[in-house]
N, C-alpha and C. Protein backbone atom coordinates (compact mmCIF):
# COMPACT_ATOMS: atom_id res chain seq x y z
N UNK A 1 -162.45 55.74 -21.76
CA UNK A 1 -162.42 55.02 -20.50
C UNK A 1 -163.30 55.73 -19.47
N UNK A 2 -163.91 54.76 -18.33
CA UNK A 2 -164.63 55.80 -17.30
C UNK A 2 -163.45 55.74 -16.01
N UNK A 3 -163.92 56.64 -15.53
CA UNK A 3 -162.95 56.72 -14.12
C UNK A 3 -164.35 57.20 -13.19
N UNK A 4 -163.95 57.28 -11.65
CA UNK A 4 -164.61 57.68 -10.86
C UNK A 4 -163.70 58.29 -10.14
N UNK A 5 -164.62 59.46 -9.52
CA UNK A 5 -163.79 60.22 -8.59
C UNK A 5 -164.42 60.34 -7.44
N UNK A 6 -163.91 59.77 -6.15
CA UNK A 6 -164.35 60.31 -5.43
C UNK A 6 -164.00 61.69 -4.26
N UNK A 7 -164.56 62.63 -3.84
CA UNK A 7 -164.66 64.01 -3.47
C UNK A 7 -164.78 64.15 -1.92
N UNK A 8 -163.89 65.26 -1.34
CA UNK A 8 -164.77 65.01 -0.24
C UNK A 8 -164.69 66.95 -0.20
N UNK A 9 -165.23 67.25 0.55
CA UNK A 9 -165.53 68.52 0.87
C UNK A 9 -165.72 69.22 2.47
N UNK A 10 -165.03 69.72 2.49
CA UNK A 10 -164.68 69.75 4.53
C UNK A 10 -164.43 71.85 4.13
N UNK A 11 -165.70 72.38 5.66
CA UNK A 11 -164.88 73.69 5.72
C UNK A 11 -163.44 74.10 6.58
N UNK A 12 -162.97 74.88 6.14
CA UNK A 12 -162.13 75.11 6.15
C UNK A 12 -161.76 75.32 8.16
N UNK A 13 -160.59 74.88 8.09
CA UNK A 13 -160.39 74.79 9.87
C UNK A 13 -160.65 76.58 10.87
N UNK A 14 -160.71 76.75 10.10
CA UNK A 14 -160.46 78.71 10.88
C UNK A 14 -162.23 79.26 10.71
N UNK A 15 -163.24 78.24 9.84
CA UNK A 15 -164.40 78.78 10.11
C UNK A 15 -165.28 78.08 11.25
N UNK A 16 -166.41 78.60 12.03
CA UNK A 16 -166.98 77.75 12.78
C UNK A 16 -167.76 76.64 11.61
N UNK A 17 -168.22 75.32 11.84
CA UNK A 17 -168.61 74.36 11.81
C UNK A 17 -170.10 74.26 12.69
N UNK A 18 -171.01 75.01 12.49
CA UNK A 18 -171.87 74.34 13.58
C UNK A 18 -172.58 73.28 14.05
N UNK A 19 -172.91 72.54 12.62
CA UNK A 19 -173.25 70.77 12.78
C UNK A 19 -172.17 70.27 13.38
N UNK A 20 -170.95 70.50 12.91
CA UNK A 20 -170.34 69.60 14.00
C UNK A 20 -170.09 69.83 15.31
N UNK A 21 -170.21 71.17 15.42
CA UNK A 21 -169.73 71.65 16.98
C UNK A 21 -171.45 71.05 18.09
N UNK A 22 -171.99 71.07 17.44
CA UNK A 22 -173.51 70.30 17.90
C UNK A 22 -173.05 68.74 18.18
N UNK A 23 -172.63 67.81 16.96
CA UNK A 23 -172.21 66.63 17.32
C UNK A 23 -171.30 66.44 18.60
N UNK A 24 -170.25 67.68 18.33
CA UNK A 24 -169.40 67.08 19.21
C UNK A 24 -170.01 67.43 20.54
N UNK A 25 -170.80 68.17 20.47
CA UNK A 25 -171.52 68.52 21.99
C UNK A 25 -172.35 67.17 22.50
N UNK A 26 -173.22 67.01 21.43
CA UNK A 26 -173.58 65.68 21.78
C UNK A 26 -173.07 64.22 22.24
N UNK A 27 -171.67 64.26 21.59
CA UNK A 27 -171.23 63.14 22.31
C UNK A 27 -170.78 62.87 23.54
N UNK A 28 -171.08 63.75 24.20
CA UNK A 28 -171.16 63.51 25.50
C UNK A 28 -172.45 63.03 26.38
N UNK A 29 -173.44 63.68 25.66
CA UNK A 29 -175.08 63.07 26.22
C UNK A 29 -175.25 61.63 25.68
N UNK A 30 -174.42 61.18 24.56
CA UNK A 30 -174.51 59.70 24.54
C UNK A 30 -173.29 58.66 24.67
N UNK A 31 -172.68 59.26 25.91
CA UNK A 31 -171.43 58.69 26.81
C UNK A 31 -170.39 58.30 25.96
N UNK A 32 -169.97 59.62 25.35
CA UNK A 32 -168.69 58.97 23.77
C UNK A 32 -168.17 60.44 24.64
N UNK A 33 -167.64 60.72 25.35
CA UNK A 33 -166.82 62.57 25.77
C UNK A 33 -165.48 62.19 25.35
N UNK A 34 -164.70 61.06 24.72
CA UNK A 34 -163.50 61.33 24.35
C UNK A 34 -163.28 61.64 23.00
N UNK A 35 -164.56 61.63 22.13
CA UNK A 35 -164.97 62.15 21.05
C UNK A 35 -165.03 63.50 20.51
N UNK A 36 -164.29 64.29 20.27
CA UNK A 36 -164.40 65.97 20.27
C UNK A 36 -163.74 66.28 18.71
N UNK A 37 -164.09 67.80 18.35
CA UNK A 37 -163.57 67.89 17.38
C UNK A 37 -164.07 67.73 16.13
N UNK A 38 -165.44 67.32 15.84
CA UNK A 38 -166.14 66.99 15.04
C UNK A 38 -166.10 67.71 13.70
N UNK A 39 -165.97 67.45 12.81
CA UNK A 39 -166.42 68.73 11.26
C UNK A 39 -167.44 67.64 10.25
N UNK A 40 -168.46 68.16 9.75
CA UNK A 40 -168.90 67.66 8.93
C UNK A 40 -169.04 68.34 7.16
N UNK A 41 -168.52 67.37 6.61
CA UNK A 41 -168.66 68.09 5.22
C UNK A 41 -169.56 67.03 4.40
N UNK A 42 -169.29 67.13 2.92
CA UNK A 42 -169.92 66.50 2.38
C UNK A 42 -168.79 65.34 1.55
N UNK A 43 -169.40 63.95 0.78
CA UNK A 43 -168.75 63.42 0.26
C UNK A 43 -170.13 63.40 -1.07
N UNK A 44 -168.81 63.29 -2.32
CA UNK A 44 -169.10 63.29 -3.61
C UNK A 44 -168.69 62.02 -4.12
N UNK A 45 -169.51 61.78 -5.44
CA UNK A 45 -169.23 60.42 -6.31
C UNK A 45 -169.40 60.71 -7.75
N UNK A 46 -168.55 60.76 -8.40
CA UNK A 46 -169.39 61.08 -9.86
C UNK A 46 -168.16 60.02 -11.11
N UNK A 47 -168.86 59.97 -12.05
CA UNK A 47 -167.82 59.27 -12.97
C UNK A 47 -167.92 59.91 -14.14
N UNK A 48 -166.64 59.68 -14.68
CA UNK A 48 -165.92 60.77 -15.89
C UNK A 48 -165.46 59.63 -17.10
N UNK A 49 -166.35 60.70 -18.00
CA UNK A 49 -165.75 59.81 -19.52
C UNK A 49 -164.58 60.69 -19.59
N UNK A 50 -163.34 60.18 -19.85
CA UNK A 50 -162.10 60.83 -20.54
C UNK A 50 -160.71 59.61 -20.66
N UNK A 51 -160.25 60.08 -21.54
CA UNK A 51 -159.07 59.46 -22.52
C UNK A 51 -157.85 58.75 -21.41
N UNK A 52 -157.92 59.41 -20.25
CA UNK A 52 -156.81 59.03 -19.52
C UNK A 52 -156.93 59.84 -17.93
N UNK A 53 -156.33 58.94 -16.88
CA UNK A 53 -156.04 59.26 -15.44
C UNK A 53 -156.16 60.47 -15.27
N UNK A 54 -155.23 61.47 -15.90
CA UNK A 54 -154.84 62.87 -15.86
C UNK A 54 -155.66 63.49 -16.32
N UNK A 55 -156.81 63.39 -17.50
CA UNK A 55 -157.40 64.29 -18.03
C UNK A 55 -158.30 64.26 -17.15
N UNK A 56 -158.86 62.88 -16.42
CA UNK A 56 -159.92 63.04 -15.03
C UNK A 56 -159.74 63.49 -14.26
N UNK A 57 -158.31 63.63 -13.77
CA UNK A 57 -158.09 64.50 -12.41
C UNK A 57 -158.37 65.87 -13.28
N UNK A 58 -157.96 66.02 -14.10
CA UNK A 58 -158.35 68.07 -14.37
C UNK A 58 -159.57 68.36 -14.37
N UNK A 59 -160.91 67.25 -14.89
CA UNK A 59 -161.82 67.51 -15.28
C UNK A 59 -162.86 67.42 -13.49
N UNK A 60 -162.03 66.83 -12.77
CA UNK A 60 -162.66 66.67 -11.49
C UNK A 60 -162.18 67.82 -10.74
N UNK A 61 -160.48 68.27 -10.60
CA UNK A 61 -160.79 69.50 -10.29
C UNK A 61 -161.34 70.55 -10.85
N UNK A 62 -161.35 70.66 -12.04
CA UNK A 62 -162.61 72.11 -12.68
C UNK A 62 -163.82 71.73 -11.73
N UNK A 63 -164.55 70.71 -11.55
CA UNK A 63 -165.53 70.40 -11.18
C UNK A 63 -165.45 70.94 -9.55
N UNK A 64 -164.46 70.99 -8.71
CA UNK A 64 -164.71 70.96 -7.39
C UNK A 64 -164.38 72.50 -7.94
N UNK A 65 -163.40 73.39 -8.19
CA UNK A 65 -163.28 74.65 -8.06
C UNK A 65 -164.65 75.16 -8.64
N UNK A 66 -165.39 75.05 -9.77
CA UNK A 66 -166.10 76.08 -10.67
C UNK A 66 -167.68 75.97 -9.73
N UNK A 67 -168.05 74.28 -9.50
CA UNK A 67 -169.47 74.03 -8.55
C UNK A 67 -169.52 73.38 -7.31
N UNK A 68 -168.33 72.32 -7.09
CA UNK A 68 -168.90 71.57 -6.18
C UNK A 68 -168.26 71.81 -4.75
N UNK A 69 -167.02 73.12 -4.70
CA UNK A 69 -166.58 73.58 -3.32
C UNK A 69 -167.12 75.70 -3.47
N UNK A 70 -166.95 75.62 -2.54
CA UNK A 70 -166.80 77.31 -2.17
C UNK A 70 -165.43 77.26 -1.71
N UNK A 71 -164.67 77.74 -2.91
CA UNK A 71 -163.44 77.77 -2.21
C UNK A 71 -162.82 78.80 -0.78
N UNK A 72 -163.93 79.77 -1.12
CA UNK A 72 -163.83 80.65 0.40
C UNK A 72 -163.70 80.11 1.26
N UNK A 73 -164.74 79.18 1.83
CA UNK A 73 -164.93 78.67 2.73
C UNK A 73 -165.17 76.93 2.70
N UNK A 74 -164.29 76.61 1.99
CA UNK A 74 -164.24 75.24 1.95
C UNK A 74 -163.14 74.55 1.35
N UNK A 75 -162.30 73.30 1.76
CA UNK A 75 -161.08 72.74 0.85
C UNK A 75 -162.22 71.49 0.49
N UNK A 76 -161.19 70.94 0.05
CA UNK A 76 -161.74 69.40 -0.90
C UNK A 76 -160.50 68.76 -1.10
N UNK A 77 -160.28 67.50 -1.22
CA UNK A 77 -159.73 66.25 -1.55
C UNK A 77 -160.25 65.53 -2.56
N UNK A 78 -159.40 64.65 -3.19
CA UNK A 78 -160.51 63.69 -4.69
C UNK A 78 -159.24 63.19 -4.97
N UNK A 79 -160.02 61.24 -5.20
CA UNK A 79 -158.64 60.35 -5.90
C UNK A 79 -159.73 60.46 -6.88
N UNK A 80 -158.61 59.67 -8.56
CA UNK A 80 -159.53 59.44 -9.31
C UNK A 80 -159.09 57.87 -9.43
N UNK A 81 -160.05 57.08 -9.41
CA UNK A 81 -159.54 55.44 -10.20
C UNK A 81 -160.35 55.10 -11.42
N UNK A 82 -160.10 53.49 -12.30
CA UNK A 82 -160.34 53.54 -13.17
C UNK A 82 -161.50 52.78 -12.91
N UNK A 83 -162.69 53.17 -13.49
CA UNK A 83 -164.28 52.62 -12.60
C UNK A 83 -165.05 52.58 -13.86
């Protein structure tokens, strides 16, 4: 079966952010100031050959722990559906 997973990747709240701390600065030069708080991470897409739901979620988290987060300095989220 294929599944897809999709990923998201956000640093972690206790590090600075500086793209977003830029955005959120900016939204005030383009009249949005109730806008604050900004973080930008990345979003992932990938699809998985495997036997079942569960074996995709393991094979997607190996995937975010081993390449696709720094777990130092980064969490992640991921559903998997059947795609």
């Amino acid at each position: 079966m294929k599944f897809k997973a999709e990923i998201d990747v956000m640093p972690l709240d206790a590090l600075l952010d500086p793209q977003g701390k830029a955005v959120s600065n900016s939204m005030q030069n383009i009249g949005l100031p109730e806008i604050s708080g900004v973080r930008i991470g990345r979003h992932i897409r990938l699809f998985i050959d495997a036997t079942s739901k569960a074996e995709a979620e393991q094979k997607t988290e190996e995937a975010c722990k081993k390449l696709l987060s720094n777990q130092i300095m980064e969490s992640y989220t991921y559903s998997v559906t059947e795609g």
